[in-house]
C-alpha atoms as a PDB file:
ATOM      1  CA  UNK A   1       0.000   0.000   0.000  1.00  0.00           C
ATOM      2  CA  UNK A   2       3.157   2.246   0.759  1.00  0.00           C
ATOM      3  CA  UNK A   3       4.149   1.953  -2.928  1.00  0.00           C
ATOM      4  CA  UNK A   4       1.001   2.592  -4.102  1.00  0.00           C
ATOM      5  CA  UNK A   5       0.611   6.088  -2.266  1.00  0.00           C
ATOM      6  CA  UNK A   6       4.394   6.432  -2.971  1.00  0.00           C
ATOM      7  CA  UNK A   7       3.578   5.896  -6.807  1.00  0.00           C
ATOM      8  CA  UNK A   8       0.722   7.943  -6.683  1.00  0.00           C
ATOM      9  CA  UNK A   9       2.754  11.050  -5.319  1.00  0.00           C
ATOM     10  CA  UNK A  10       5.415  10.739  -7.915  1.00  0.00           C
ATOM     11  CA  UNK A  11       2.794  10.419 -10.627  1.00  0.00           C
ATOM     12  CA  UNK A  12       1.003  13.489  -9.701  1.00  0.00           C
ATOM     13  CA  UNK A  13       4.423  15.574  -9.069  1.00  0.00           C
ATOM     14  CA  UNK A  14       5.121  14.556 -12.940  1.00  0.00           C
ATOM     15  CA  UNK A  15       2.143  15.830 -14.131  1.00  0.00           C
ATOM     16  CA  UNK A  16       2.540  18.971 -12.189  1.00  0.00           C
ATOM     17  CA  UNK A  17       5.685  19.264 -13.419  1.00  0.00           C
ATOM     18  CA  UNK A  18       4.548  18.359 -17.307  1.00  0.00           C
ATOM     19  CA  UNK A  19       1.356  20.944 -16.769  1.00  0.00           C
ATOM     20  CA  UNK A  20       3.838  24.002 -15.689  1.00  0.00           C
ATOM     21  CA  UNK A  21       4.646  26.419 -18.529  1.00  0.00           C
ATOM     22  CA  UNK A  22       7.120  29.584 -18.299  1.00  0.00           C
ATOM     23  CA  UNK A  23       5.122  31.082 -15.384  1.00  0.00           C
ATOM     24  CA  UNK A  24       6.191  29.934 -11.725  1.00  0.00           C
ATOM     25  CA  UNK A  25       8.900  28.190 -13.365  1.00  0.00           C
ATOM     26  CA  UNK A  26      10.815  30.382 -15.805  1.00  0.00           C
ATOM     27  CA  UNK A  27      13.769  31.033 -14.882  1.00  0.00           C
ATOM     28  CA  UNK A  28      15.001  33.381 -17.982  1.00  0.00           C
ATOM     29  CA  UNK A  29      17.402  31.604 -21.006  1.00  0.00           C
ATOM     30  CA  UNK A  30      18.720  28.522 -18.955  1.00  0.00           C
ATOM     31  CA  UNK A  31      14.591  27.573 -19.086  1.00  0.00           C
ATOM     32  CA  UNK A  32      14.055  24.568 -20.154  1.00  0.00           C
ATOM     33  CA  UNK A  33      16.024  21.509 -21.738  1.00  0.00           C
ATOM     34  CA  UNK A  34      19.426  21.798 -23.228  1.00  0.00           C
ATOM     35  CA  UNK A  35      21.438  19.016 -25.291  1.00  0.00           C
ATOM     36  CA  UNK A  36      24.962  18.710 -23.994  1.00  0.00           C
ATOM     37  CA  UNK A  37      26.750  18.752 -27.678  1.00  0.00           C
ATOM     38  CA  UNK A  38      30.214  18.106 -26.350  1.00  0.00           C
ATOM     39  CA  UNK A  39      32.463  17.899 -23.625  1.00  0.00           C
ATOM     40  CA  UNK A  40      36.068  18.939 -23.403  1.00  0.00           C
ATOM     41  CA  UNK A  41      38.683  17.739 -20.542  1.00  0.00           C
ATOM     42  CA  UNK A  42      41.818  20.329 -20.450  1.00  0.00           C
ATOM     43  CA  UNK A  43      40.570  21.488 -23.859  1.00  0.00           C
ATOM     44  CA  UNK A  44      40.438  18.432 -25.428  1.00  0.00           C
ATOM     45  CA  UNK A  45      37.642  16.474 -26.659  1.00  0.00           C
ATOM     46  CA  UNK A  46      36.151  13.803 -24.213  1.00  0.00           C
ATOM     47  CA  UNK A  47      35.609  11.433 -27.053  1.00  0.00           C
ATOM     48  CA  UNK A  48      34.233   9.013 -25.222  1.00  0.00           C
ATOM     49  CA  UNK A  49      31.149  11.309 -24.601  1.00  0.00           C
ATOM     50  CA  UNK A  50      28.178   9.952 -26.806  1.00  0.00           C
ATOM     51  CA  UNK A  51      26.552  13.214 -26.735  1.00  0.00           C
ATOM     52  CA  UNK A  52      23.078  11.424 -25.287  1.00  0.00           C
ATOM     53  CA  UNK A  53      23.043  13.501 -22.121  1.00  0.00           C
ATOM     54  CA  UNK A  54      20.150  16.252 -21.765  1.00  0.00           C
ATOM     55  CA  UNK A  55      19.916  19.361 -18.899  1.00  0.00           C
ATOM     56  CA  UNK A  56      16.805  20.366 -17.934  1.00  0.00           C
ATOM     57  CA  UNK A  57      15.837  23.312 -15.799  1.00  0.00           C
ATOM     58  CA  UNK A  58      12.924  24.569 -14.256  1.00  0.00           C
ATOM     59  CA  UNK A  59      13.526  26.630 -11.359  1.00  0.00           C
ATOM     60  CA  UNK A  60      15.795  25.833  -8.978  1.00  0.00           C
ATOM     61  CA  UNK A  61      16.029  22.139 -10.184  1.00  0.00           C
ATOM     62  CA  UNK A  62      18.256  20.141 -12.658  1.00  0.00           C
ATOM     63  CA  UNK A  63      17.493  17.039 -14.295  1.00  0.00           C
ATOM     64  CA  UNK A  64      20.188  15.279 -15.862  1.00  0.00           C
ATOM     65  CA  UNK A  65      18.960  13.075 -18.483  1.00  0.00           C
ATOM     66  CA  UNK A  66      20.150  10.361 -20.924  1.00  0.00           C
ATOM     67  CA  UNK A  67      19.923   7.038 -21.798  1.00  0.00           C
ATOM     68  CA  UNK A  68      21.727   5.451 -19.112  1.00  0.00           C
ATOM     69  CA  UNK A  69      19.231   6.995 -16.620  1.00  0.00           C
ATOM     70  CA  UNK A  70      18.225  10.618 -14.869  1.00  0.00           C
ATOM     71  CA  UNK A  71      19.085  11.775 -11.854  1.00  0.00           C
ATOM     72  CA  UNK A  72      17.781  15.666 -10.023  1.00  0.00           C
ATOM     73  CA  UNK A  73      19.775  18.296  -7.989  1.00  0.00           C
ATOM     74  CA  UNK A  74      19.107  21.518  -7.171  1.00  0.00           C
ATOM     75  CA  UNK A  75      20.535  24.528  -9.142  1.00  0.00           C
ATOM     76  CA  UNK A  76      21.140  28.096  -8.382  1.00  0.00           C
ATOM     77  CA  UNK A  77      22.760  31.051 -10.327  1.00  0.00           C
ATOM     78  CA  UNK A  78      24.864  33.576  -8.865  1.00  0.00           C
ATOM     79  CA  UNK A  79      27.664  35.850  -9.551  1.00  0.00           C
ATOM     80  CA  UNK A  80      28.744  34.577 -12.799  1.00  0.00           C
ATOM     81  CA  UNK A  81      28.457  31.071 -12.112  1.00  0.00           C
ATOM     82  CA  UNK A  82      26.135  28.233 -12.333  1.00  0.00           C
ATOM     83  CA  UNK A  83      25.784  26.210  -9.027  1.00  0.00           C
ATOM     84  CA  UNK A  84      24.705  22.548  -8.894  1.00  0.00           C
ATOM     85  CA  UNK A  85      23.823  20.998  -5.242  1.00  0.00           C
ATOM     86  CA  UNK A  86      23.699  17.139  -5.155  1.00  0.00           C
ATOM     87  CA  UNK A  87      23.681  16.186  -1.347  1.00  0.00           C
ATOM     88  CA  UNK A  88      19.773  16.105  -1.364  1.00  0.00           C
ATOM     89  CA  UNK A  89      18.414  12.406  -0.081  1.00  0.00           C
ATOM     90  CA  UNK A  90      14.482  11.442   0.818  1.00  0.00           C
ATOM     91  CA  UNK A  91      13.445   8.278   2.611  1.00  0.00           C
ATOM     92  CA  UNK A  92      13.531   5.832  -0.559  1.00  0.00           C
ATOM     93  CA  UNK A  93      17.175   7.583  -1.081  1.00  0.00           C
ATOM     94  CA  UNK A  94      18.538   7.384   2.397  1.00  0.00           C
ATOM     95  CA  UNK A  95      22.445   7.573   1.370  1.00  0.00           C
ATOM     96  CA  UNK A  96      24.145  10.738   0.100  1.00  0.00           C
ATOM     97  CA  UNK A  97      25.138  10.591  -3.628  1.00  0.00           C
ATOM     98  CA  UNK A  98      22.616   7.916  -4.717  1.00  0.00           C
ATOM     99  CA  UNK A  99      22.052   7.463  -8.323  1.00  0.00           C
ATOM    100  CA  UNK A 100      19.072   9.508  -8.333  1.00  0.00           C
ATOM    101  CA  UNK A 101      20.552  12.710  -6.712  1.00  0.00           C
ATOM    102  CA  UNK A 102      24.296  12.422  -8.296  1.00  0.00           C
ATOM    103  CA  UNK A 103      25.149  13.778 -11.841  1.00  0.00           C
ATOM    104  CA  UNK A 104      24.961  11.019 -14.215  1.00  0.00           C
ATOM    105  CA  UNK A 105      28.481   9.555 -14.597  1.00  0.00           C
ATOM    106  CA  UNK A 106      28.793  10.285 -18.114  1.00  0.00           C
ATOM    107  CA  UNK A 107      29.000  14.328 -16.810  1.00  0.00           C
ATOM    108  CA  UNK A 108      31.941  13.763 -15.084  1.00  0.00           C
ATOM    109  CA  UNK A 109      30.591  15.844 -12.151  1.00  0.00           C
ATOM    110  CA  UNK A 110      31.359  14.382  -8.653  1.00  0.00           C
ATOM    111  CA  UNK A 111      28.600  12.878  -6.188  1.00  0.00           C
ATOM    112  CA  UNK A 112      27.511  14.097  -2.894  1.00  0.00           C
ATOM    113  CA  UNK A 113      28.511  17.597  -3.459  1.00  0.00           C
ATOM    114  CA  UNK A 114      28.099  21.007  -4.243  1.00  0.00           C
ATOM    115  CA  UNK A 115      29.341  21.292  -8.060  1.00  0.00           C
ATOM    116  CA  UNK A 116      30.508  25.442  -9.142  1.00  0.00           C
ATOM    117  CA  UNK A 117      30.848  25.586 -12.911  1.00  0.00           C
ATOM    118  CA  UNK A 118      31.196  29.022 -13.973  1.00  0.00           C
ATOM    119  CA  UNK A 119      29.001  30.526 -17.049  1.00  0.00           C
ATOM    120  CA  UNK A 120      31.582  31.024 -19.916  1.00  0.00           C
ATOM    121  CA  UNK A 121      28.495  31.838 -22.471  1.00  0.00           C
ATOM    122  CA  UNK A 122      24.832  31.986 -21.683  1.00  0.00           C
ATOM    123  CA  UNK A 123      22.702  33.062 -25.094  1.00  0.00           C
ATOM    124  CA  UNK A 124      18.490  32.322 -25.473  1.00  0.00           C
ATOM    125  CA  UNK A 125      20.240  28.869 -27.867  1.00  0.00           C
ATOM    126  CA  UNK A 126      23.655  28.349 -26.285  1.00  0.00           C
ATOM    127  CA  UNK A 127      25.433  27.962 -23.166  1.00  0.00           C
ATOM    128  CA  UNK A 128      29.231  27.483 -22.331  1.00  0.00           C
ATOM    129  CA  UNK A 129      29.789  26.417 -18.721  1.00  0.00           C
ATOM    130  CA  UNK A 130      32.910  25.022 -17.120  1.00  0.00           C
ATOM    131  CA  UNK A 131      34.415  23.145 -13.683  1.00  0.00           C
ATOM    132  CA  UNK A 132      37.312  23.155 -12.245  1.00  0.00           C
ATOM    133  CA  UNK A 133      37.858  20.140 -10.137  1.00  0.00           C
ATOM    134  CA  UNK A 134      39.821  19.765  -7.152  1.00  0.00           C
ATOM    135  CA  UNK A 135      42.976  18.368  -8.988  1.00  0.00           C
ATOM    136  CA  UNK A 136      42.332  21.522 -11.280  1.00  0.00           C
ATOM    137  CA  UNK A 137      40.898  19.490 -14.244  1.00  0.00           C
ATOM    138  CA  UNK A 138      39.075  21.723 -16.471  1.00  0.00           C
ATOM    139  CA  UNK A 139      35.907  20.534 -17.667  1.00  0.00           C
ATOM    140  CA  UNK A 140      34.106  22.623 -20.556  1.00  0.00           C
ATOM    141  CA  UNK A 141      30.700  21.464 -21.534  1.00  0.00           C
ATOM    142  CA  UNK A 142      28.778  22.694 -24.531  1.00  0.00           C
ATOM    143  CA  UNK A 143      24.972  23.403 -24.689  1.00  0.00           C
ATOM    144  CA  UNK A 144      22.301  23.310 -27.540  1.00  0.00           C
ATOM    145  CA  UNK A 145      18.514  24.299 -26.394  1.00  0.00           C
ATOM    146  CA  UNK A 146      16.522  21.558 -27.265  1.00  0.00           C
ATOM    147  CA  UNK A 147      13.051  21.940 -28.824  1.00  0.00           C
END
């Protein structure tokens, strides 16, 4: 019965989330879904990338998408910089950095974290972002809006 009610919740958050257009939601040019066209690792191409992974935003969330699964954070912009907050857990996700609230592996982002990546480009059809991680690895990513 749990799962059922737990189901039900989910189902109706979905189509709350599917029924919300640019009002309560908009959150100016990063609105909406974006097609990560490539990434670059110390400026060069991460050729393994497969260029399958979607970002979508509605306000202060992320949803990283792709084939290989999806996974939400929460997402925040502010002086120049885009930033990402995966530490979130709920009762079905009791352990920080689960697959559901991590970036999907194929980002390269780390779990269980608070991710900066600074805004390098941020038009109404394409965005530049990049992170610098610990070992000062610079990741670029590339953005198309989607649809």
């Amino acid at each position: 019965m749990k799962i059922i009610f737990q189901v039900c919740v989910v189902l109706l958050l979905l189509f709350g989330l599917a029924a919300c257009t640019q009002s309560g939601g908009h959150i100016g040019k990063r609105f909406g879904m974006w097609k990560v066209t490539k990434i670059t690792i110390d400026g060069a191409t991460d050729t393994t990338y497969d260029e399958t992974m979607f970002w979508s935003f509605q306000s202060d969330i992320i949803d990283m998408k792709s084939s290989k699964g999806h996974s939400f954070g929460l997402c925040k912009e502010e002086n120049g910089t885009l930033v990402l907050d995966y530490r979130h857990t709920d009762t079905e996700h009791p352990e920080p950095g689960s697959d559901l609230y991590s970036p999907l592996p194929q980002s390269l982002l780390p779990a269980n974290s608070v991710i900066v990546l600074e805004i390098l480009k941020m038009e109404s059809h394409h965005m530049e972002l990049r992170y610098t991680s610990p070992d000062n690895t610079v990741i670029t990513y590339s953005l198309k809006k989607w649809g």
